[in-house]
PDB file of N, CA and C in Angstrom:
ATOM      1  N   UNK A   1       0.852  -1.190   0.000  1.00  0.00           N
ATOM      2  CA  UNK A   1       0.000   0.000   0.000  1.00  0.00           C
ATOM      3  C   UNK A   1       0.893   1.249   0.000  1.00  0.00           C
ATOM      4  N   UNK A   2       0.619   2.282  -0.593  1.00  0.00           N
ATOM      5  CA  UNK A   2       1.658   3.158  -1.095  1.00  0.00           C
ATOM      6  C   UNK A   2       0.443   4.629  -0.197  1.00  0.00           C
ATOM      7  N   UNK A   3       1.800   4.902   1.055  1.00  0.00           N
ATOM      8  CA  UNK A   3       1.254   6.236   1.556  1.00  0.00           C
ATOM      9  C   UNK A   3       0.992   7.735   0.480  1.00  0.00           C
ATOM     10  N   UNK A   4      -0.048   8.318   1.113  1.00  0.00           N
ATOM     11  CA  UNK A   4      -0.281   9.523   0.195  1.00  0.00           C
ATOM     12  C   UNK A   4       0.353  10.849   0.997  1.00  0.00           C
ATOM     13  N   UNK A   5       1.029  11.789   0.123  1.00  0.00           N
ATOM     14  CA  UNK A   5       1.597  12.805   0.523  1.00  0.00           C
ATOM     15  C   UNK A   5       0.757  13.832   0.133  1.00  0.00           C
ATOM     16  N   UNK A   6       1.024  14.579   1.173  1.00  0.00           N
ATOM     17  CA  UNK A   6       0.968  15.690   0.775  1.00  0.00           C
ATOM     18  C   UNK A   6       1.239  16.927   0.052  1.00  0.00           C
ATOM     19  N   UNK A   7       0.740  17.951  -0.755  1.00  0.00           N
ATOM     20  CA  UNK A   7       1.815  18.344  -1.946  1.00  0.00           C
ATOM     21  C   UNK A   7       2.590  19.121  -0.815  1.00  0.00           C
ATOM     22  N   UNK A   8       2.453  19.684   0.193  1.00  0.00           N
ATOM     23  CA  UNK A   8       3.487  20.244   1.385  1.00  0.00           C
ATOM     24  C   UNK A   8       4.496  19.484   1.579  1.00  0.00           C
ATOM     25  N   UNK A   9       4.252  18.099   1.730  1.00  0.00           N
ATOM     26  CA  UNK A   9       5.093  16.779   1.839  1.00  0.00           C
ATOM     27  C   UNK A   9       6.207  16.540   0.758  1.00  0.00           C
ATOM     28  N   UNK A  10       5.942  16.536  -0.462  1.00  0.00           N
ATOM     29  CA  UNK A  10       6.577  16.586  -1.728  1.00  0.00           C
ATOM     30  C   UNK A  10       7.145  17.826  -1.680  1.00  0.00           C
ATOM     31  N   UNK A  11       6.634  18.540  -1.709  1.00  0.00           N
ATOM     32  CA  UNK A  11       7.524  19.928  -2.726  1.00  0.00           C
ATOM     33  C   UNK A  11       8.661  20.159  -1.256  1.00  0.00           C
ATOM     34  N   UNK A  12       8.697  19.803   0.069  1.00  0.00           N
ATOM     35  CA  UNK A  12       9.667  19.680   1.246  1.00  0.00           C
ATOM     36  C   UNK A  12      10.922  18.491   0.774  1.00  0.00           C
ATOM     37  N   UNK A  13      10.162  17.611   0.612  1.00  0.00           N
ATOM     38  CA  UNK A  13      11.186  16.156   0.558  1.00  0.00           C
ATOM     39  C   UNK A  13      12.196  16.406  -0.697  1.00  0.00           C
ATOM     40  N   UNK A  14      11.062  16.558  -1.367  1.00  0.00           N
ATOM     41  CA  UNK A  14      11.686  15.853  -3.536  1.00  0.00           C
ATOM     42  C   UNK A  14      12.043  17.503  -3.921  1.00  0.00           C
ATOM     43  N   UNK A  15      11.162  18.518  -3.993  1.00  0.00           N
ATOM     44  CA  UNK A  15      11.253  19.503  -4.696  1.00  0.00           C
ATOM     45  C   UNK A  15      12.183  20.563  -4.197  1.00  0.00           C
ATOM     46  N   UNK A  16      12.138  21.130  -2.683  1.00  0.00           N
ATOM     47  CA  UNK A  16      12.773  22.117  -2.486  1.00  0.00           C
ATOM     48  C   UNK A  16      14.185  21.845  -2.546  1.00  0.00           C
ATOM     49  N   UNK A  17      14.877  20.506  -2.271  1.00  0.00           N
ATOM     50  CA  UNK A  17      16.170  20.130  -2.902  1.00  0.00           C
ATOM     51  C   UNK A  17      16.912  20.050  -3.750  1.00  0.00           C
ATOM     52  N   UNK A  18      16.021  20.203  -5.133  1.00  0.00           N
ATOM     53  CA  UNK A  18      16.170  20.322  -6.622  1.00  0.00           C
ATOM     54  C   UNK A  18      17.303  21.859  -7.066  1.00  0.00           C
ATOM     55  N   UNK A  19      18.019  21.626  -7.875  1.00  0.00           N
ATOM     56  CA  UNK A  19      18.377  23.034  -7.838  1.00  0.00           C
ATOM     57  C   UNK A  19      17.015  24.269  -8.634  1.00  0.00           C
ATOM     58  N   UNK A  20      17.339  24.899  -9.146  1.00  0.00           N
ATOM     59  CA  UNK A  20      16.148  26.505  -9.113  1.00  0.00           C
ATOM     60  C   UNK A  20      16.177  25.806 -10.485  1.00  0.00           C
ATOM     61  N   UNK A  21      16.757  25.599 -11.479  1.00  0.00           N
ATOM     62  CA  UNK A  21      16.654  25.230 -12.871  1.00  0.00           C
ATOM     63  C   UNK A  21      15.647  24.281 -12.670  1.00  0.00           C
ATOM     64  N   UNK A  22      16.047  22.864 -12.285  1.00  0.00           N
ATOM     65  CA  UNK A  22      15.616  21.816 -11.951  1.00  0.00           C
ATOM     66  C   UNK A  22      13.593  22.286 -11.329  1.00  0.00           C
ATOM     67  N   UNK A  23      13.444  22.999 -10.201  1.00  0.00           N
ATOM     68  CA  UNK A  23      12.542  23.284 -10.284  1.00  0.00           C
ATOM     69  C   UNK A  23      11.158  24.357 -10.904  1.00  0.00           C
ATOM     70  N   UNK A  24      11.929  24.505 -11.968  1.00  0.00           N
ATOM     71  CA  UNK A  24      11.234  26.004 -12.342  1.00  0.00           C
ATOM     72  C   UNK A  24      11.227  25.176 -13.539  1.00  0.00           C
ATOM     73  N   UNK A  25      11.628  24.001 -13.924  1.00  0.00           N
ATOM     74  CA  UNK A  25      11.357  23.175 -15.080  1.00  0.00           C
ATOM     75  C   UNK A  25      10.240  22.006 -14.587  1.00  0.00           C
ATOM     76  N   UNK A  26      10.000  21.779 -13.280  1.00  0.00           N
ATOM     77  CA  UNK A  26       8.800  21.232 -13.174  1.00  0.00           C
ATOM     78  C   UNK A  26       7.853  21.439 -12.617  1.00  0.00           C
ATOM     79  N   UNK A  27       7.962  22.935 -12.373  1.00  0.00           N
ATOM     80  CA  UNK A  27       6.881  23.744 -12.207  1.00  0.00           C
ATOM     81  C   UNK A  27       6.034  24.094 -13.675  1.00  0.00           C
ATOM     82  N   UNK A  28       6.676  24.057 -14.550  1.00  0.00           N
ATOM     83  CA  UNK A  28       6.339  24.730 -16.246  1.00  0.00           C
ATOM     84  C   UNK A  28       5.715  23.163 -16.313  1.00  0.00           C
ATOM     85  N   UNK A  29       6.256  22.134 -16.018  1.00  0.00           N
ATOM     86  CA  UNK A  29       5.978  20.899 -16.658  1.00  0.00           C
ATOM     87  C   UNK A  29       3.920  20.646 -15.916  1.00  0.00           C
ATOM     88  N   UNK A  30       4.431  20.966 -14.563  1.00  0.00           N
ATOM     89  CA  UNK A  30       2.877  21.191 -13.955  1.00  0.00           C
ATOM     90  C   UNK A  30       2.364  22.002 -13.987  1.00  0.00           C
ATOM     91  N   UNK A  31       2.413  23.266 -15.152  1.00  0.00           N
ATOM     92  CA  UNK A  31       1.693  24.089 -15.302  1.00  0.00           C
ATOM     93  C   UNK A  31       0.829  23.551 -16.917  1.00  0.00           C
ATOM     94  N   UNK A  32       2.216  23.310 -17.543  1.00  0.00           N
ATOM     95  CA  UNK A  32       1.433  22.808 -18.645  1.00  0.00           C
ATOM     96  C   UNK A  32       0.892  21.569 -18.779  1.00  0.00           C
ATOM     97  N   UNK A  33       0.476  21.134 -17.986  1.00  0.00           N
ATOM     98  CA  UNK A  33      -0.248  19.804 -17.887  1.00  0.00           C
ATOM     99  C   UNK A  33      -1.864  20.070 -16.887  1.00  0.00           C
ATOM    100  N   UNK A  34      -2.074  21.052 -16.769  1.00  0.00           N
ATOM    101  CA  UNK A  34      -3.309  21.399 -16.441  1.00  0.00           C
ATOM    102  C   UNK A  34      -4.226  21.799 -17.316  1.00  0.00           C
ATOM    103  N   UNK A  35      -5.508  21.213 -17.905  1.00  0.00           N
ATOM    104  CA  UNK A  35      -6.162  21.759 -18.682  1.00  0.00           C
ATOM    105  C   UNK A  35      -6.653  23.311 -18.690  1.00  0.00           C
ATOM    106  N   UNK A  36      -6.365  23.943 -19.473  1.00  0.00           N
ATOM    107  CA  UNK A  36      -7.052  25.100 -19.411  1.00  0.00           C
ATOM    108  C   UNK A  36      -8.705  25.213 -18.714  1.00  0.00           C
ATOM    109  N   UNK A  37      -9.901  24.322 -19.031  1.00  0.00           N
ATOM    110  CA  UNK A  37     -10.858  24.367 -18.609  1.00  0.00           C
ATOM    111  C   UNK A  37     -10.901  23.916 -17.161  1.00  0.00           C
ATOM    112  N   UNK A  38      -9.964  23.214 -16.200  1.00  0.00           N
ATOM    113  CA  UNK A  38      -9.876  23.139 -15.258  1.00  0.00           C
ATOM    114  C   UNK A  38      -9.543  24.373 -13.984  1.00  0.00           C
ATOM    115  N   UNK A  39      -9.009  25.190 -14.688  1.00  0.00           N
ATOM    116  CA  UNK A  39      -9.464  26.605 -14.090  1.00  0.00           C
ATOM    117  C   UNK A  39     -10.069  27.004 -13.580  1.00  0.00           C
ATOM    118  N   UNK A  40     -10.274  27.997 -12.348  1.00  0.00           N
ATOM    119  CA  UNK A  40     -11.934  28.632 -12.175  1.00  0.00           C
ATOM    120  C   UNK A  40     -11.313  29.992 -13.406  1.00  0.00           C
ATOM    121  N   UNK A  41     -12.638  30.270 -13.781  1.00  0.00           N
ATOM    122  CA  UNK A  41     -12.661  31.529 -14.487  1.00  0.00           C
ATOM    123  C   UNK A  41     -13.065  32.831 -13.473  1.00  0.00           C
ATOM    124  N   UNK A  42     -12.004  34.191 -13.079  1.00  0.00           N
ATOM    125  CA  UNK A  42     -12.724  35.072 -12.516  1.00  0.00           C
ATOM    126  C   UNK A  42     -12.997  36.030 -13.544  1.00  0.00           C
ATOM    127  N   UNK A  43     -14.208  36.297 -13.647  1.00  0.00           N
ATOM    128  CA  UNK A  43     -15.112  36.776 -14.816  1.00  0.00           C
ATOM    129  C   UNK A  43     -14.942  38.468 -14.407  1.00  0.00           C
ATOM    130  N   UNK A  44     -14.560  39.778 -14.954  1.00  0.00           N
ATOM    131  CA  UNK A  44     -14.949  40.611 -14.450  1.00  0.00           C
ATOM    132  C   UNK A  44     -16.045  41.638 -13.959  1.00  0.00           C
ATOM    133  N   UNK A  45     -17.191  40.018 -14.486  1.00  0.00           N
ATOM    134  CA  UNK A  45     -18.651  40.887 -14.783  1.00  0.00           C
ATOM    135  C   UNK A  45     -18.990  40.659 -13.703  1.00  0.00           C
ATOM    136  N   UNK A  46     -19.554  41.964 -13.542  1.00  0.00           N
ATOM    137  CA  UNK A  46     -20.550  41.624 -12.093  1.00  0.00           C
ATOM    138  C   UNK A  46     -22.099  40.996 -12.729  1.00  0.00           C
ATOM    139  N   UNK A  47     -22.186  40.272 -11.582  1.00  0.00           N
ATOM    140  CA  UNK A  47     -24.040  39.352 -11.821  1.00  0.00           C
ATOM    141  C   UNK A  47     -24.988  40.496 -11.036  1.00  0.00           C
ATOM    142  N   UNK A  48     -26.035  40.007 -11.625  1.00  0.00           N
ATOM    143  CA  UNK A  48     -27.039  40.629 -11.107  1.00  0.00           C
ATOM    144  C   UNK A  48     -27.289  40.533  -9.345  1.00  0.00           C
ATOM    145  N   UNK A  49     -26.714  39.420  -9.158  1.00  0.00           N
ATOM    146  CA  UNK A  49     -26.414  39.396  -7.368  1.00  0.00           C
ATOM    147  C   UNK A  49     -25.325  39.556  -6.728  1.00  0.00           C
ATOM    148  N   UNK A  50     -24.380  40.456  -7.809  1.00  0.00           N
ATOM    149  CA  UNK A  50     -22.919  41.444  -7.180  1.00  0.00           C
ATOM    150  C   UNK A  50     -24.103  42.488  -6.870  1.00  0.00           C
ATOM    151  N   UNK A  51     -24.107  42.930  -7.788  1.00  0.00           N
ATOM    152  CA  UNK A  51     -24.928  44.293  -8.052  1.00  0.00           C
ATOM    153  C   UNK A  51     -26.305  44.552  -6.633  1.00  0.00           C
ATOM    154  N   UNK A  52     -27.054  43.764  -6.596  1.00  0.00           N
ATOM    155  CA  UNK A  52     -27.944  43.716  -5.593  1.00  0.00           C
ATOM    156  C   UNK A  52     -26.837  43.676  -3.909  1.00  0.00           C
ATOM    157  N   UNK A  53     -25.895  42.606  -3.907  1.00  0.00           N
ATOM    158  CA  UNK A  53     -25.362  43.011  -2.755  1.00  0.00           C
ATOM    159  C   UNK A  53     -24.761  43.955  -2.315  1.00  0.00           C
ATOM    160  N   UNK A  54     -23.993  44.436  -3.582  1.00  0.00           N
ATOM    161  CA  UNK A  54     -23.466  45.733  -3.294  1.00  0.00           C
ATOM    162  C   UNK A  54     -24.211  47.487  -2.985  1.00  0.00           C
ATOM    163  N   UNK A  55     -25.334  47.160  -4.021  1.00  0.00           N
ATOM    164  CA  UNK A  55     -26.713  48.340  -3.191  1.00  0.00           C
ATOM    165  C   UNK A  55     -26.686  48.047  -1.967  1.00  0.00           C
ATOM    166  N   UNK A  56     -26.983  46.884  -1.483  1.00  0.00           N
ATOM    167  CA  UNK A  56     -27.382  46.294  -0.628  1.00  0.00           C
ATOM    168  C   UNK A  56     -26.932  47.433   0.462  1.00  0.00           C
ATOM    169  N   UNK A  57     -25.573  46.703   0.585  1.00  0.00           N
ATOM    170  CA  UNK A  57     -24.306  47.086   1.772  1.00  0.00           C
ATOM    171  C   UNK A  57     -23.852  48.533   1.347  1.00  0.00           C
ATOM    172  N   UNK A  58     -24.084  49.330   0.172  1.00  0.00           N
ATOM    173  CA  UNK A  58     -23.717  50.369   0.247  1.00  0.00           C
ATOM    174  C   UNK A  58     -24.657  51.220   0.918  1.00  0.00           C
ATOM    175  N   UNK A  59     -25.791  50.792   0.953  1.00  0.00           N
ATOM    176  CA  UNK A  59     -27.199  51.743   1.571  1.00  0.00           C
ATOM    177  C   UNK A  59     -27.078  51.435   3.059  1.00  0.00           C
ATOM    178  N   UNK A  60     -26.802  50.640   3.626  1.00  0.00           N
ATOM    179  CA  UNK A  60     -26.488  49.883   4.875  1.00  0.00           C
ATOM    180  C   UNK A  60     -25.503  51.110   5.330  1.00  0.00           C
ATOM    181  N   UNK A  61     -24.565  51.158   4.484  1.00  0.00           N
ATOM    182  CA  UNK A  61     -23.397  51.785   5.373  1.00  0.00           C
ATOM    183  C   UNK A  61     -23.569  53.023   5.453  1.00  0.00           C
ATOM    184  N   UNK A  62     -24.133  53.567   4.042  1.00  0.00           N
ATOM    185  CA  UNK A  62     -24.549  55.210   4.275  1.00  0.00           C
ATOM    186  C   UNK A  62     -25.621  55.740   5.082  1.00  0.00           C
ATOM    187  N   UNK A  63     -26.390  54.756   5.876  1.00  0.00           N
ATOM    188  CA  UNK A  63     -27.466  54.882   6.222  1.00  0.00           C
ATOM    189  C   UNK A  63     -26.635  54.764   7.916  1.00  0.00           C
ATOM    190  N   UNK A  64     -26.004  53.964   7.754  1.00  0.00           N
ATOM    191  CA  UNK A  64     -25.346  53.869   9.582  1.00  0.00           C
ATOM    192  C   UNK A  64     -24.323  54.830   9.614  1.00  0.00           C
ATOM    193  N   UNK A  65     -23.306  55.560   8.665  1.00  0.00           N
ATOM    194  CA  UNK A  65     -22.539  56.854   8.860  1.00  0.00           C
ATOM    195  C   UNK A  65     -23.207  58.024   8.668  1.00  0.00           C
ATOM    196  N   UNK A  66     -24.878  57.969   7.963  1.00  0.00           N
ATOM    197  CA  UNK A  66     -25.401  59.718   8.336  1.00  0.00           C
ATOM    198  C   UNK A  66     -25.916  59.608   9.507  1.00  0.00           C
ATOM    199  N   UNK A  67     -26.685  58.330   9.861  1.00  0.00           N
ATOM    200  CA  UNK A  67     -27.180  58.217  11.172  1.00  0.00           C
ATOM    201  C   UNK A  67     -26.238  58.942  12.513  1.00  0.00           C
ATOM    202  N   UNK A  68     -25.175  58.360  12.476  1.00  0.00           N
ATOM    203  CA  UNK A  68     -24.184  58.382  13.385  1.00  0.00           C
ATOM    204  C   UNK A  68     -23.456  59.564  13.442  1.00  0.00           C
ATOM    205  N   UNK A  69     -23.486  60.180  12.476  1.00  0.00           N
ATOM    206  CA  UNK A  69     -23.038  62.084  12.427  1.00  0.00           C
ATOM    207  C   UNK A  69     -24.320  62.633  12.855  1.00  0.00           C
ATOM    208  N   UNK A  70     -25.446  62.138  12.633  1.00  0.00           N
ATOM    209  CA  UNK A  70     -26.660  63.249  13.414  1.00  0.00           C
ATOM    210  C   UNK A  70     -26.331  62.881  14.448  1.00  0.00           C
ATOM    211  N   UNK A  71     -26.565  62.143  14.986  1.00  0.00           N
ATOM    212  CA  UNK A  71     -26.290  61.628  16.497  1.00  0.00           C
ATOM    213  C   UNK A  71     -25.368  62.658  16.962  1.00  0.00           C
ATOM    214  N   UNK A  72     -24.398  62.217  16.743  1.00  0.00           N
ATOM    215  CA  UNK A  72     -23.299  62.976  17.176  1.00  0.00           C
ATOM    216  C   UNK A  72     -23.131  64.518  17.596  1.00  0.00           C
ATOM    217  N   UNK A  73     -24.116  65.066  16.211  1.00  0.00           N
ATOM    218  CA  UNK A  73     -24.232  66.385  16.284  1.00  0.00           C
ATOM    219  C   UNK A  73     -25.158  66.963  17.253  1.00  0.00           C
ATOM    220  N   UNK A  74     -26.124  65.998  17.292  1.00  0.00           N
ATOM    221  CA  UNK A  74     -27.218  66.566  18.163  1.00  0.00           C
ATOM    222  C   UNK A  74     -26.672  65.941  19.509  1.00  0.00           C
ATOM    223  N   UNK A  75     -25.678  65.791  19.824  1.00  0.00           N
ATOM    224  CA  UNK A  75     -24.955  65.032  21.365  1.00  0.00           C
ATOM    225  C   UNK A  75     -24.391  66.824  21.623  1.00  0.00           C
ATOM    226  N   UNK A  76     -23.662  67.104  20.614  1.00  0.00           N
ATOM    227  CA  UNK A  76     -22.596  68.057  20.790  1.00  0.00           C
ATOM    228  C   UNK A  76     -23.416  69.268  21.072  1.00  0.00           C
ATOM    229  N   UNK A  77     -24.298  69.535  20.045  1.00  0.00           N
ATOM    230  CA  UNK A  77     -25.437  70.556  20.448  1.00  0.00           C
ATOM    231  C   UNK A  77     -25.948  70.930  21.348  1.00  0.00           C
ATOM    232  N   UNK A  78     -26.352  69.897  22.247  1.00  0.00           N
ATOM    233  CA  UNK A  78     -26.990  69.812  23.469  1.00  0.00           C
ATOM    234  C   UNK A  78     -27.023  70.095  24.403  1.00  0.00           C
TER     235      UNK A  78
END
């Protein structure tokens, strides 16, 4: 039965010993061996439920920093 490592485990034991050539050639080798579609894609579009959360929390916050300057003012006033 053949123990499983960890890639922390490997890149300690096998890899960080390698000289910099040696590893920067099988880093390229495991880069290009990843499918492109295996990727996540970060999309720069916002969705229609960026957009809603971000009203969301922007009304939230402007609504708790004017709050909190009246307050304030009418403390100081007083």
């Amino acid at each position: 039965m053949v123990a499983q490592s960890t890639a922390e485990e490997v890149y300690a034991q096998v890899v960080k010993p390698l000289p910099a050539s040696e590893r920067l050639k099988l880093a390229t080798m495991i880069l290009n061996d990843i499918p492109p579609l295996s990727v996540v894609d970060y999309s720069e579009e916002w969705s229609e439920e960026d957009m809603r959360d971000l009203t969301t929390h922007t009304m939230r916050y402007a609504s708790e920093s004017f709050g909190e300057e009246e307050d304030e003012a009418g403390a100081e006033g007083g």
